[in-house]
N, C-alpha and C. Protein backbone atom coordinates (compact mmCIF):
# COMPACT_ATOMS: atom_id res chain seq x y z
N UNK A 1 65.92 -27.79 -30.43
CA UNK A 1 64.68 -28.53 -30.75
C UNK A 1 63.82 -28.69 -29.50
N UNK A 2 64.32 -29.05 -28.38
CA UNK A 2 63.41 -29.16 -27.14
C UNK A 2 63.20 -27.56 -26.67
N UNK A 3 63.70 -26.55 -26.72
CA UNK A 3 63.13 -25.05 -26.67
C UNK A 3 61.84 -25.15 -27.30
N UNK A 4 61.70 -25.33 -28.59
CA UNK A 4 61.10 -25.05 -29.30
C UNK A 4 59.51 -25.70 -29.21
N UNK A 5 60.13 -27.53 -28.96
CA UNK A 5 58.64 -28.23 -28.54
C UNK A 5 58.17 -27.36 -27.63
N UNK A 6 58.75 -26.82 -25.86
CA UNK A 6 58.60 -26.37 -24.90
C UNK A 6 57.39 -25.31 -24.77
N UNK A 7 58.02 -24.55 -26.11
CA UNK A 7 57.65 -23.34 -25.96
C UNK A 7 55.92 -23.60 -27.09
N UNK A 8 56.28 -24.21 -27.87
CA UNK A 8 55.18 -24.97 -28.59
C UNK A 8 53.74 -25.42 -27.41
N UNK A 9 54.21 -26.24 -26.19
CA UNK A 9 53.68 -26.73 -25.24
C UNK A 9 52.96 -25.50 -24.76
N UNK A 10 53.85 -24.64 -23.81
CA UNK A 10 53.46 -23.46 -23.20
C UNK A 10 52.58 -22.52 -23.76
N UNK A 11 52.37 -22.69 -25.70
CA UNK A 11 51.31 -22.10 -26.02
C UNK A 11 50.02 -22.81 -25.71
N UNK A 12 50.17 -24.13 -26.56
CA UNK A 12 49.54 -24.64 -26.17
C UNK A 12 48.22 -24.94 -25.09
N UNK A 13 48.98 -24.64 -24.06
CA UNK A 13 48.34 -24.55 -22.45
C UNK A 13 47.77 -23.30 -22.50
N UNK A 14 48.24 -22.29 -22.94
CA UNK A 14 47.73 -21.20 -22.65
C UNK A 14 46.80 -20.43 -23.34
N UNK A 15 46.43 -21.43 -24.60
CA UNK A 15 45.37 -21.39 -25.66
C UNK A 15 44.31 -21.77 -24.85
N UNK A 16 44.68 -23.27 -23.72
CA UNK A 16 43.65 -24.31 -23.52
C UNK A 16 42.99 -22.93 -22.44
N UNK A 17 43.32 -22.39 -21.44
CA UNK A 17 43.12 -22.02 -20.32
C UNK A 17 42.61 -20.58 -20.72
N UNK A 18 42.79 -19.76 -21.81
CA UNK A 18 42.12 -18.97 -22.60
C UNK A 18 40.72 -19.23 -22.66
N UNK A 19 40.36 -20.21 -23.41
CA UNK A 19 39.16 -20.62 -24.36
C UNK A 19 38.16 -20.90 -23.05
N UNK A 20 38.94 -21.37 -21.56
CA UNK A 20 38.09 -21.96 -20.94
C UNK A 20 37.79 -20.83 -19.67
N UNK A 21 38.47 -19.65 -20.15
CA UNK A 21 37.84 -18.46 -19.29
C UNK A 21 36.61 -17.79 -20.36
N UNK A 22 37.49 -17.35 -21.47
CA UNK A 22 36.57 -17.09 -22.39
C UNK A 22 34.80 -17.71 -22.20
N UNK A 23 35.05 -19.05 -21.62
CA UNK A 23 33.63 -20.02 -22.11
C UNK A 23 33.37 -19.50 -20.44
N UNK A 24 34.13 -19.57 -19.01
CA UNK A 24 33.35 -18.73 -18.03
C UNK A 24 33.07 -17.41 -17.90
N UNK A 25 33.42 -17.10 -18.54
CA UNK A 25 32.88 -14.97 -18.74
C UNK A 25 31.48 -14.99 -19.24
N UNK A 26 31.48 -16.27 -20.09
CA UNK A 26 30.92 -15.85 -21.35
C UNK A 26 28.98 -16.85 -20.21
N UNK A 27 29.39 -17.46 -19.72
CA UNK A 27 28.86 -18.37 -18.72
C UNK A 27 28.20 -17.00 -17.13
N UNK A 28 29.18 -16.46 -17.03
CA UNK A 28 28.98 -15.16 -16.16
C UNK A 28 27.87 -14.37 -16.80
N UNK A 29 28.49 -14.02 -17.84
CA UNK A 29 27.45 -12.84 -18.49
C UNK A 29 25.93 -13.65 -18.65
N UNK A 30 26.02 -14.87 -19.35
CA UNK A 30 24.48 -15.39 -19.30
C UNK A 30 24.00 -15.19 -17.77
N UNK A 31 24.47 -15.15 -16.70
CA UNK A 31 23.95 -15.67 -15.68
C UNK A 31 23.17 -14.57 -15.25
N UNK A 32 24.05 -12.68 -15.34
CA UNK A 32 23.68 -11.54 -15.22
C UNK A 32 22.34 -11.66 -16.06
N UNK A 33 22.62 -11.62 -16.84
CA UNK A 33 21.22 -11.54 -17.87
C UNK A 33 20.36 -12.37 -17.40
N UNK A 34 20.26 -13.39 -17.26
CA UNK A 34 18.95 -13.80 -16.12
C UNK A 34 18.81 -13.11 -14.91
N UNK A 35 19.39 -12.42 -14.48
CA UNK A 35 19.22 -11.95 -12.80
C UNK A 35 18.10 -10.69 -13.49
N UNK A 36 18.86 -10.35 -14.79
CA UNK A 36 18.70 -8.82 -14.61
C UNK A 36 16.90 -8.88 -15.15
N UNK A 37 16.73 -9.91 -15.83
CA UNK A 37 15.56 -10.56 -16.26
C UNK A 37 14.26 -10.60 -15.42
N UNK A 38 15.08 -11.42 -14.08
CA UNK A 38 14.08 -11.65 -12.83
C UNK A 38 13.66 -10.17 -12.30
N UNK A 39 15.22 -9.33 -12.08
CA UNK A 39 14.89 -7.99 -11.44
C UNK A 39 13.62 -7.36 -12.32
N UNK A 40 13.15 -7.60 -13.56
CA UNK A 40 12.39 -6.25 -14.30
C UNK A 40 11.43 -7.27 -14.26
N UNK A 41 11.15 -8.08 -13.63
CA UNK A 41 9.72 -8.49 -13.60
C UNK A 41 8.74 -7.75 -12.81
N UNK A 42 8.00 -7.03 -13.73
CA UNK A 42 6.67 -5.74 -13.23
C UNK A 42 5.79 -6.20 -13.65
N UNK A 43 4.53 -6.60 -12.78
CA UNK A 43 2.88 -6.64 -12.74
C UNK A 43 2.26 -5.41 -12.38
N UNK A 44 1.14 -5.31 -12.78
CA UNK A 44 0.30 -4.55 -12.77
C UNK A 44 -1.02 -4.91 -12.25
N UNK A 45 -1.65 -4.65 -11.46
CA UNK A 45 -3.14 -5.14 -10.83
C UNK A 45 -4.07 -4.72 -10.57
N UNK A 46 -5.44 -4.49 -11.15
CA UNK A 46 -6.35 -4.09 -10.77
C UNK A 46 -6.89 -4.33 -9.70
N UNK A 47 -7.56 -3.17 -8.21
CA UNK A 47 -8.21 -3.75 -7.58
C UNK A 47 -9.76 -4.21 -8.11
N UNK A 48 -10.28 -5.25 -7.06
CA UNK A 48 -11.62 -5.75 -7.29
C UNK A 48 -12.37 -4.93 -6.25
N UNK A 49 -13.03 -3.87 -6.84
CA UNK A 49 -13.61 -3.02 -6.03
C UNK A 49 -15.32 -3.99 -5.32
N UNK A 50 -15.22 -4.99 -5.75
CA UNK A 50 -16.82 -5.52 -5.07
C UNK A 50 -16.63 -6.53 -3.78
N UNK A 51 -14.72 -6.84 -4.02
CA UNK A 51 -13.74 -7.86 -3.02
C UNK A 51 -13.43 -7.19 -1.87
N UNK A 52 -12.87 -6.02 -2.00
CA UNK A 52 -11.61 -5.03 -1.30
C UNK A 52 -12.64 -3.77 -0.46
N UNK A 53 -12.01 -3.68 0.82
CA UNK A 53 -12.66 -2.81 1.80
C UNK A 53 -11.66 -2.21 2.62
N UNK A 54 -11.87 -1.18 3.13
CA UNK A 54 -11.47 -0.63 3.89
C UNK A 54 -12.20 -0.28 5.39
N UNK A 55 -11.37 -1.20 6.14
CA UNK A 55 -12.28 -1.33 7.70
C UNK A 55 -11.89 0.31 8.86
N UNK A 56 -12.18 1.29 8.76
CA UNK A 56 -12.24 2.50 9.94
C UNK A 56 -12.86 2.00 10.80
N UNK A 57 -11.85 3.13 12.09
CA UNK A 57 -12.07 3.02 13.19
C UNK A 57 -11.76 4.24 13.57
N UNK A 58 -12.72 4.85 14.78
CA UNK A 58 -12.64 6.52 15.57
C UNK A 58 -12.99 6.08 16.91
N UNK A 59 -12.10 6.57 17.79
CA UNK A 59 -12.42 6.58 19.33
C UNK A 59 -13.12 7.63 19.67
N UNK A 60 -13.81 7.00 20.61
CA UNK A 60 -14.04 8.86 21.63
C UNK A 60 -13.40 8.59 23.06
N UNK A 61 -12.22 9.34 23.56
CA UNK A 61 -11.41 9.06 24.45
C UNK A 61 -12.06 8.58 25.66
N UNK A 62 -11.33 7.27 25.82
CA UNK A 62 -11.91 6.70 27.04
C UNK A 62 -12.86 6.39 26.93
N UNK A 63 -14.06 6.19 26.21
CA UNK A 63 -14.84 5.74 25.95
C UNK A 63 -15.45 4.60 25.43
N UNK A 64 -14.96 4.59 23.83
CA UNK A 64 -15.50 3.28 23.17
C UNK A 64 -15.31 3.85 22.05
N UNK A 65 -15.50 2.95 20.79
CA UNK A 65 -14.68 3.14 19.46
C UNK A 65 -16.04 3.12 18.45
N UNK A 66 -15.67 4.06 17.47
CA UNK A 66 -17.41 3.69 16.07
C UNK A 66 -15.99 2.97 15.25
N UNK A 67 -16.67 1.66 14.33
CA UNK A 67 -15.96 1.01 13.28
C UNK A 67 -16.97 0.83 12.21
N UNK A 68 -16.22 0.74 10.85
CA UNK A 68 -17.12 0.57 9.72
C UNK A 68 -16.77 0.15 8.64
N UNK A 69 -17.21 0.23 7.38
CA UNK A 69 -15.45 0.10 6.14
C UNK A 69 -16.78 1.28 5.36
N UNK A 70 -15.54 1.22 4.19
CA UNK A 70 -15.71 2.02 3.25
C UNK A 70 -15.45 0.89 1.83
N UNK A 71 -15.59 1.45 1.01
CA UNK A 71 -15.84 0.81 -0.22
C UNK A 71 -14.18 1.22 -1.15
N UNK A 72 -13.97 0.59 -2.05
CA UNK A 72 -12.53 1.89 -3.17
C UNK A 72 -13.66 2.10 -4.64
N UNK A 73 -13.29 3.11 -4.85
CA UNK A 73 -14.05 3.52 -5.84
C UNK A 73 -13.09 2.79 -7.43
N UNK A 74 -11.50 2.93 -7.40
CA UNK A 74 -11.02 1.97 -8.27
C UNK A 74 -9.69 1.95 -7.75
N UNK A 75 -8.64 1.44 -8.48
CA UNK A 75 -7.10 1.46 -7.73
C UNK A 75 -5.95 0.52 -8.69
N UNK A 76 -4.78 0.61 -8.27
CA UNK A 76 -3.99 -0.63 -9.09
C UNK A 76 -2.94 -0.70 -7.90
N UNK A 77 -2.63 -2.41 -8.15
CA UNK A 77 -1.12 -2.06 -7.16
C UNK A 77 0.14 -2.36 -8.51
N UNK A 78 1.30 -2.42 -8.21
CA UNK A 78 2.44 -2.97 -9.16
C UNK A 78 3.65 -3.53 -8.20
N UNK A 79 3.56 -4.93 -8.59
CA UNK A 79 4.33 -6.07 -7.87
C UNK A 79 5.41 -6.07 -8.65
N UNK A 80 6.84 -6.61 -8.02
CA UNK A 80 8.54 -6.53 -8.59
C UNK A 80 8.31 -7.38 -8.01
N UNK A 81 8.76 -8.59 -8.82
CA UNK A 81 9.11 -10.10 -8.14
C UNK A 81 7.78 -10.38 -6.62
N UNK A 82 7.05 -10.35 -6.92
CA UNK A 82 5.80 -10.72 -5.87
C UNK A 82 5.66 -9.44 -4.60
N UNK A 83 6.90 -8.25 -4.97
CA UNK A 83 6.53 -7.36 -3.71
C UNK A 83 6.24 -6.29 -4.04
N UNK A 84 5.38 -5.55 -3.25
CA UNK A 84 5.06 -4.09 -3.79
C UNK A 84 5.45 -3.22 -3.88
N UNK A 85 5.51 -2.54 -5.44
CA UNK A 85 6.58 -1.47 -5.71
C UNK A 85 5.58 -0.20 -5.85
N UNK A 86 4.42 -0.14 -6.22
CA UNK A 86 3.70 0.71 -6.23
C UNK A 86 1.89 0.80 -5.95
N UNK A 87 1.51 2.12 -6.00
CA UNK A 87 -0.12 1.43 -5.78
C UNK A 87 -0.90 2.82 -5.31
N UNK A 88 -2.01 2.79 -5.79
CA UNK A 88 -2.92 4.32 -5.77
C UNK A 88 -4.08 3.41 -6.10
N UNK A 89 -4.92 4.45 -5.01
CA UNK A 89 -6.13 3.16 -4.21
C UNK A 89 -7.80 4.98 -4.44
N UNK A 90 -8.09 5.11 -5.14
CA UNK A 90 -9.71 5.77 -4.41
C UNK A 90 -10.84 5.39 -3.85
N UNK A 91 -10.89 6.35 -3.12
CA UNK A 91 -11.83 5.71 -1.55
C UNK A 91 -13.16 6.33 -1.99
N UNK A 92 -14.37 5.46 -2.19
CA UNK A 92 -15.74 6.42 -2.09
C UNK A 92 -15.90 6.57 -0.81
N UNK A 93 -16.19 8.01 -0.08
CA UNK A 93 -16.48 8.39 1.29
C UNK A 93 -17.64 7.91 0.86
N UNK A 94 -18.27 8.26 0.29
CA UNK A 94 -20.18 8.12 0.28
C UNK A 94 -20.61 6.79 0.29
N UNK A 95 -19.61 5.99 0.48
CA UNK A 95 -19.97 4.07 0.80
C UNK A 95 -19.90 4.08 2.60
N UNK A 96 -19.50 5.50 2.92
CA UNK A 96 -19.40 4.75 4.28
C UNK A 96 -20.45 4.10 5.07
N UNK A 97 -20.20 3.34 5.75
CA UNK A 97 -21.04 2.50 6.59
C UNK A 97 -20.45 2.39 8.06
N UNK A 98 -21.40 2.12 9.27
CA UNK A 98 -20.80 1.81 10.36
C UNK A 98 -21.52 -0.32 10.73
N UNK A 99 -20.20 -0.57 11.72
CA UNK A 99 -20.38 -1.91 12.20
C UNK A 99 -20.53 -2.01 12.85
N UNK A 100 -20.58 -0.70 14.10
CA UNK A 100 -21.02 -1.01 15.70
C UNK A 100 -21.78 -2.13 16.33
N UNK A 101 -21.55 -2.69 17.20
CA UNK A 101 -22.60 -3.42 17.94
C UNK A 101 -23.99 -2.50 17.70
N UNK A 102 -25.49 -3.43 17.95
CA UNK A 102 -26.72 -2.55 18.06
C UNK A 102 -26.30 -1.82 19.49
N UNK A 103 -26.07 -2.42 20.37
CA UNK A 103 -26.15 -1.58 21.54
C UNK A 103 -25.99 -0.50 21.69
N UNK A 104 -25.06 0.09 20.64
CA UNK A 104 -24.57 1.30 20.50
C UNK A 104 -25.38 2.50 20.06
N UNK A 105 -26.74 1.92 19.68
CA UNK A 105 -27.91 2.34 18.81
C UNK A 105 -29.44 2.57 19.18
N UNK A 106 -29.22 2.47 20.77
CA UNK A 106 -31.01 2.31 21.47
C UNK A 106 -30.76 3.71 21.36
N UNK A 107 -30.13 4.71 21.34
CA UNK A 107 -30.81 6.36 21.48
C UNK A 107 -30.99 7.17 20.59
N UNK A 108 -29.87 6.51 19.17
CA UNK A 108 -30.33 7.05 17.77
C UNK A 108 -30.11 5.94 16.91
N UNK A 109 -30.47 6.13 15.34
CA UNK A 109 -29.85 4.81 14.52
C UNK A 109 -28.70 5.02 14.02
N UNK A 110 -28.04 4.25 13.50
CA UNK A 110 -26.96 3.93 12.82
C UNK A 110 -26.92 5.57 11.84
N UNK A 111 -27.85 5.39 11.09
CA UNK A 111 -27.99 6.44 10.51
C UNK A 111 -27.84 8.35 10.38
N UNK A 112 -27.87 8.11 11.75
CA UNK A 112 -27.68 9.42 12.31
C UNK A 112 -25.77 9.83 12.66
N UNK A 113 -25.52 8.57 12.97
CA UNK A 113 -23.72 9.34 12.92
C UNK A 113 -23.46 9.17 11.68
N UNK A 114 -23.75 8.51 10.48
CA UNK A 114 -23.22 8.12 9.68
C UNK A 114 -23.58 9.58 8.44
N UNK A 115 -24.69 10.30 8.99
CA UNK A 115 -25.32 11.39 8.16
C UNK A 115 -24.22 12.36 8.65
N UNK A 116 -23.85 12.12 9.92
CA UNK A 116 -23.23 13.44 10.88
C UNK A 116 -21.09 12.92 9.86
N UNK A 117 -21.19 12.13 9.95
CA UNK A 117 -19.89 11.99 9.89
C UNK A 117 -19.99 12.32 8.64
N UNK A 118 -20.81 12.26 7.62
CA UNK A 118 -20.60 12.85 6.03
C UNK A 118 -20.99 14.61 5.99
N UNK A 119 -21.06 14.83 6.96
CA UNK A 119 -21.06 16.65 6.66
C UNK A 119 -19.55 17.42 7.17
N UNK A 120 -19.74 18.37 6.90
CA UNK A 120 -18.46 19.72 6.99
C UNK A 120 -17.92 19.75 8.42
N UNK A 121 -18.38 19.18 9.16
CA UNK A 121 -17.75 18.71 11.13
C UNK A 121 -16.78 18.04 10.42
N UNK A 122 -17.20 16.78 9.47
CA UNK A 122 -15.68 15.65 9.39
C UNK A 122 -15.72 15.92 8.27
N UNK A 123 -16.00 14.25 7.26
CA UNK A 123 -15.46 14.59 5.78
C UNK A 123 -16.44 15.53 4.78
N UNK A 124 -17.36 15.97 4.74
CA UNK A 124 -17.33 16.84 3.79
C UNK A 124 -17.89 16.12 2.29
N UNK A 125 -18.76 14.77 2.72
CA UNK A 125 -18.59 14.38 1.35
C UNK A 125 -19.24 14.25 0.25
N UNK A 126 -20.12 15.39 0.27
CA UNK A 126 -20.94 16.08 -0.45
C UNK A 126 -19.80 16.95 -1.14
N UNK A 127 -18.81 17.57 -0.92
CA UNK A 127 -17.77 18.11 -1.78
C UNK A 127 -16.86 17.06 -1.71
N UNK A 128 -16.23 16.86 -1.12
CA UNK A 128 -15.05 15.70 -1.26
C UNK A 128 -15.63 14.28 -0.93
N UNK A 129 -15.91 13.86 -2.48
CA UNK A 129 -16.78 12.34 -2.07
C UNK A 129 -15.61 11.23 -2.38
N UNK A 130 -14.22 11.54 -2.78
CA UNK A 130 -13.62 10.67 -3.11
C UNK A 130 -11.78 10.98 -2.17
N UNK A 131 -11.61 10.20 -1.72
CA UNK A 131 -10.39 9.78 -0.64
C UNK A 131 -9.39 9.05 -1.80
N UNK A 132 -7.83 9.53 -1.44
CA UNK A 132 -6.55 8.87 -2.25
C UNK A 132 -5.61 8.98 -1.74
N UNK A 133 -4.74 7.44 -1.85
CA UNK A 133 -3.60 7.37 -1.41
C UNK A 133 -3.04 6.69 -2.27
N UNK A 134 -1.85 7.54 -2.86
CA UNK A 134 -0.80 6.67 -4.11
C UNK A 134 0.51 6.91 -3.24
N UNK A 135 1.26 5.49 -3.22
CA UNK A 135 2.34 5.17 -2.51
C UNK A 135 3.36 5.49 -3.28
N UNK A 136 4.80 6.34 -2.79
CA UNK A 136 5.42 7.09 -3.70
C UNK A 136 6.79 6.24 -3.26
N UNK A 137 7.10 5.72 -2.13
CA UNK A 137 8.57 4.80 -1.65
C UNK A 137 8.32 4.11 -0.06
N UNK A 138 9.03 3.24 -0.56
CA UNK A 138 9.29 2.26 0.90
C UNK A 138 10.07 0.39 0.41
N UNK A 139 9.37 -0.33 1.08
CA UNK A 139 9.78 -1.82 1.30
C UNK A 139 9.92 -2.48 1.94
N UNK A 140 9.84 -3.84 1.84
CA UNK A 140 9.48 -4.91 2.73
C UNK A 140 7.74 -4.73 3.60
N UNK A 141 7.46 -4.30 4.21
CA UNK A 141 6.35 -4.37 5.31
C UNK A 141 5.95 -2.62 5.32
N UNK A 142 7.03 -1.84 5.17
CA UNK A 142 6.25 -0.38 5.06
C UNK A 142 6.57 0.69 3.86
N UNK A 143 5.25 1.23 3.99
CA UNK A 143 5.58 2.31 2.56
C UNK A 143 5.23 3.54 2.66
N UNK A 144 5.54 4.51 2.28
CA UNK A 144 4.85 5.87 2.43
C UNK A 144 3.74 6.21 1.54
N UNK A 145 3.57 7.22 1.18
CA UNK A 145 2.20 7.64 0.22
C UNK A 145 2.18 9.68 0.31
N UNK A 146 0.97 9.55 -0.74
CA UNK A 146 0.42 10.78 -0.01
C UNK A 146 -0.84 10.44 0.30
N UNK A 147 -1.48 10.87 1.40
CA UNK A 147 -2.78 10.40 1.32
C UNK A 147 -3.28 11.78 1.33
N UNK A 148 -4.92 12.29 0.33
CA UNK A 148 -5.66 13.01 0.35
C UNK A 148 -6.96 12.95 0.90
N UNK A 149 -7.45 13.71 1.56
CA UNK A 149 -8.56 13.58 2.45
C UNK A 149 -9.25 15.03 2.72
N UNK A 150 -10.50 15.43 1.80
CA UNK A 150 -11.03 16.87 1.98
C UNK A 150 -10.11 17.58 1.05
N UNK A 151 -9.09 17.48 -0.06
CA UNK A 151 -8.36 18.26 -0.54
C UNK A 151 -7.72 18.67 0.26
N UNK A 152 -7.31 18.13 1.53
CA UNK A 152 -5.54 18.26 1.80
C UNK A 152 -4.77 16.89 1.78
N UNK A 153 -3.55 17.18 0.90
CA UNK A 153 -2.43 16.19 1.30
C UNK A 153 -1.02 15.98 2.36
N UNK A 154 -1.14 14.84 2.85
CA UNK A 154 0.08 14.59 3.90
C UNK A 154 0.80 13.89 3.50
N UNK A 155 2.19 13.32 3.78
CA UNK A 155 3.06 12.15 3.55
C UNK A 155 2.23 11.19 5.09
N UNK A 156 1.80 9.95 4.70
CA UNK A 156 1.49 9.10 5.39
C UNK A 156 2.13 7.76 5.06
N UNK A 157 1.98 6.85 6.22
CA UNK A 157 2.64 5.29 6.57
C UNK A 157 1.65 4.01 6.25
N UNK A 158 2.09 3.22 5.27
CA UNK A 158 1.07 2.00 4.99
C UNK A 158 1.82 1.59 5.92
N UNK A 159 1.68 0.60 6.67
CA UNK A 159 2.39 -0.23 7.48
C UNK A 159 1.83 -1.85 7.58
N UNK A 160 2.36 -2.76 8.47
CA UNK A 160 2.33 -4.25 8.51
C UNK A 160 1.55 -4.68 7.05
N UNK A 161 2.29 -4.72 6.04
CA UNK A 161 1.81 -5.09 4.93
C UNK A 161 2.01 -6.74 4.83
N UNK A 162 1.24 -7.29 4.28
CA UNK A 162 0.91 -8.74 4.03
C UNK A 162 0.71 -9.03 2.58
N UNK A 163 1.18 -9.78 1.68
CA UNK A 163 0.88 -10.14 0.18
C UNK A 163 0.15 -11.97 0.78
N UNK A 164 -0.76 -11.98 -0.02
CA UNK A 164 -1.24 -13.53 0.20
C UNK A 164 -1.48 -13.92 -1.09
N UNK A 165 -0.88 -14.52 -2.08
CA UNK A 165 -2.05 -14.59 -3.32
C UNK A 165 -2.22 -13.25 -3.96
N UNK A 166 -3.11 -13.50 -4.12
CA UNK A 166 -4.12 -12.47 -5.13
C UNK A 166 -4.33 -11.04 -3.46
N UNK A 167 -4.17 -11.19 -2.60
CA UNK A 167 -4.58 -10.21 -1.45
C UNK A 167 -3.51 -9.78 -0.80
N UNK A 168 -3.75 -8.49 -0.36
CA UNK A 168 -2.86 -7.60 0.01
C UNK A 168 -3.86 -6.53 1.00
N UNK A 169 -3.22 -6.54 2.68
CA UNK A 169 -3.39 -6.12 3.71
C UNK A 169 -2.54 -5.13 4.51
N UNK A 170 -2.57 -4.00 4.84
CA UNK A 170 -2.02 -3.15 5.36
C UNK A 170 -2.64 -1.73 6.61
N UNK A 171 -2.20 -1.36 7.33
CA UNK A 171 -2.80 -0.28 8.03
C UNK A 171 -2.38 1.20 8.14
N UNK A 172 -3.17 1.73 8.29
CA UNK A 172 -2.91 3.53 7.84
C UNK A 172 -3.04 3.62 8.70
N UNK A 173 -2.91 4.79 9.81
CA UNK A 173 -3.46 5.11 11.30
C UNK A 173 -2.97 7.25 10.26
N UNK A 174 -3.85 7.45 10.58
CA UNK A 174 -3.38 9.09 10.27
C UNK A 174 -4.11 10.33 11.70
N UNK A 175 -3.81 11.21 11.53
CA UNK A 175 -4.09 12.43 12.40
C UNK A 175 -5.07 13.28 11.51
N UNK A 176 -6.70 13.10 12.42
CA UNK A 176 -7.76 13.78 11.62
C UNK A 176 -7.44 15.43 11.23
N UNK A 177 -6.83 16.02 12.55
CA UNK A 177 -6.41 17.24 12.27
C UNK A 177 -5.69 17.59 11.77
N UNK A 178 -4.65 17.07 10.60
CA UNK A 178 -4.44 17.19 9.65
C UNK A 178 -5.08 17.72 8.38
N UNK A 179 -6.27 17.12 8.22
CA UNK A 179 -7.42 16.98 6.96
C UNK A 179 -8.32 17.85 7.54
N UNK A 180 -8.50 18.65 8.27
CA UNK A 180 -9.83 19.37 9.17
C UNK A 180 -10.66 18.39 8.99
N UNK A 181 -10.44 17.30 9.65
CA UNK A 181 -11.95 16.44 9.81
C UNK A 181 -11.94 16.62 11.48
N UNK A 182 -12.99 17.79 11.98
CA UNK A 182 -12.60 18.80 13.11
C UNK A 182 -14.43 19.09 13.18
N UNK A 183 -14.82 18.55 14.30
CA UNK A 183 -16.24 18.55 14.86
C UNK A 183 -15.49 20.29 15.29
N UNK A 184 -16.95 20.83 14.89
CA UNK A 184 -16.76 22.45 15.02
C UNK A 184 -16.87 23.18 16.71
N UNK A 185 -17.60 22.22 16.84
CA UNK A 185 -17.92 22.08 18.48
C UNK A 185 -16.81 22.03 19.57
N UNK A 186 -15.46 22.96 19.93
CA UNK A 186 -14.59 22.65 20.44
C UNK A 186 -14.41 21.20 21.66
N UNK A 187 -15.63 21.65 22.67
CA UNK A 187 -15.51 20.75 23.54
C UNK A 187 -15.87 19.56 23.33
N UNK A 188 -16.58 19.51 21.93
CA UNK A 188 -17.12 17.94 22.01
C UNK A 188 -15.69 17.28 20.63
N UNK A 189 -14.86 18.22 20.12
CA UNK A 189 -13.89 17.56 19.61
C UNK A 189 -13.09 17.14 19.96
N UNK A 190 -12.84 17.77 21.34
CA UNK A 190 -11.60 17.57 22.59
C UNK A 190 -12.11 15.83 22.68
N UNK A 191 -13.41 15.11 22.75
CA UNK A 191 -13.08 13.99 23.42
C UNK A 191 -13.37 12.96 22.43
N UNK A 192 -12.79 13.39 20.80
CA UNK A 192 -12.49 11.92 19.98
C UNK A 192 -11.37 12.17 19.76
N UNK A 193 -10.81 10.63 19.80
CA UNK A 193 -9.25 10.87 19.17
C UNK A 193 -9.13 11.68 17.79
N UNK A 194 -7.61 12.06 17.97
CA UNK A 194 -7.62 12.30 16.62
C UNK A 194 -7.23 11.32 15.59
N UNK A 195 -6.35 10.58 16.12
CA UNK A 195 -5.88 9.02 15.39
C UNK A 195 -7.38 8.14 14.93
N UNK A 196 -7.49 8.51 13.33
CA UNK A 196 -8.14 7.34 12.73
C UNK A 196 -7.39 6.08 12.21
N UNK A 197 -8.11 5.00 12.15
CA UNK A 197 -7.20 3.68 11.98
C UNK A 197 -7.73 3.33 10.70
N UNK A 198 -7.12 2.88 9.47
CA UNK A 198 -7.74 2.30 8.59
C UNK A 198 -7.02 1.02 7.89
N UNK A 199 -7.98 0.10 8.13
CA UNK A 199 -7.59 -1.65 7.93
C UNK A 199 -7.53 -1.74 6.57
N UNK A 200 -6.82 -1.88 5.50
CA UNK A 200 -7.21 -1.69 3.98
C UNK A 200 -6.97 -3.62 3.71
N UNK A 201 -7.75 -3.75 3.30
CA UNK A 201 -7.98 -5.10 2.64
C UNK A 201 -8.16 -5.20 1.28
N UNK A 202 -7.39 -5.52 0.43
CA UNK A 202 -7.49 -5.72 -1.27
C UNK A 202 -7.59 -6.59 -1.95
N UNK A 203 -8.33 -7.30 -2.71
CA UNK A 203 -8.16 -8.20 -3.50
C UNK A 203 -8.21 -8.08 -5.06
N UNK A 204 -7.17 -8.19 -5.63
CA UNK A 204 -6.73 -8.28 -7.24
C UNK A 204 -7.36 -8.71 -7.83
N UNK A 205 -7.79 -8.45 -9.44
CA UNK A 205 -7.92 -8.78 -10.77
C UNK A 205 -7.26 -9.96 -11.04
């Protein structure tokens, strides 16, 4: 008779300690399913093309620097949990503008590099009026892309990326001779860099 309670007991217990893994598995699995929930959170974002600029910059070695922005013609980014997973941006060349100091301007106007920098020496943008970079992998602070410029493409670097809000900041630096954006003039190409810098500033939909 006491076997029997015993063994009665020992089920007992082992019913109790069952039910109460059963109820943590079962406690586990809810928990996955929220993670996995958070992980597939994907936005989608329009840029505000009247917000968002793109600030260039060109040296002439040793010299002094022309700066300007450019305009995006349209774009989207796509945020995973607030960080950027993707994003393809078009650039109107034909918005370009320069910001130079005037000083830079008592011997011609503004107008005159800005005519020179839209012909077949650099971009070309009477045929190629539109610039693209869609980001294909990276994370945290840097990402790659391809960027197109004149109808050639490179693998290029977004880098020091910033999310604020609704805004998103990053810098391109690329190699003009890459893209033949190549003053035809040997000796007078020898003395601009070839490293252009571009400040991309975005603000979302």
């Amino acid at each position: 008779m006491k076997t029997l309670k015993i063994t009665f007991i020992g089920i007992l217990i082992l019913s109790v300690f069952s039910c109460n893994n059963t109820k943590e598995k079962t406690k586990d699995n809810s928990s996955d399913k929220k993670t996995e929930n958070v992980k597939a959170e994907k936005i989608s974002y329009q840029i505000d093309t009247e917000e968002s600029v793109v600030h260039w910059k060109g040296s002439m070695v040793g010299v002094y620097a022309h700066e300007g922005d450019l305009k995006f013609k349209s774009g989207k980014l796509t945020l995973i949990n607030d960080k950027l997973a993707e994003g393809e941006f078009l650039i109107d060349m034909n918005s370009m503008i320069t910001t130079d100091d005037d000083a830079l301007y008592k011997m011609a106007p503004r107008e005159k590099l800005i005519g020179h920098l839209k012909t077949a020496d650099f971009f070309d943008t009477e045929n190629f009026p539109v610039a693209t970079f869609t980001i294909t992998e990276g994370k945290g602070t840097e990402f790659s892309g391809n960027l197109t410029i004149k109808g050639k493409t490179n693998k290029e670097k977004l880098t020091d990326i910033k999310i604020n809000g609704n805004k998103l900041s990053g810098i391109l630096t690329f190699d003009r001779q890459k893209y033949d954006v190549t003053y035809k003039n040997t000796m007078n190409d020898m003395v601009l860099s070839d490293e252009i810098e571009l400040k991309i500033e975005i603000t979302t939909k």
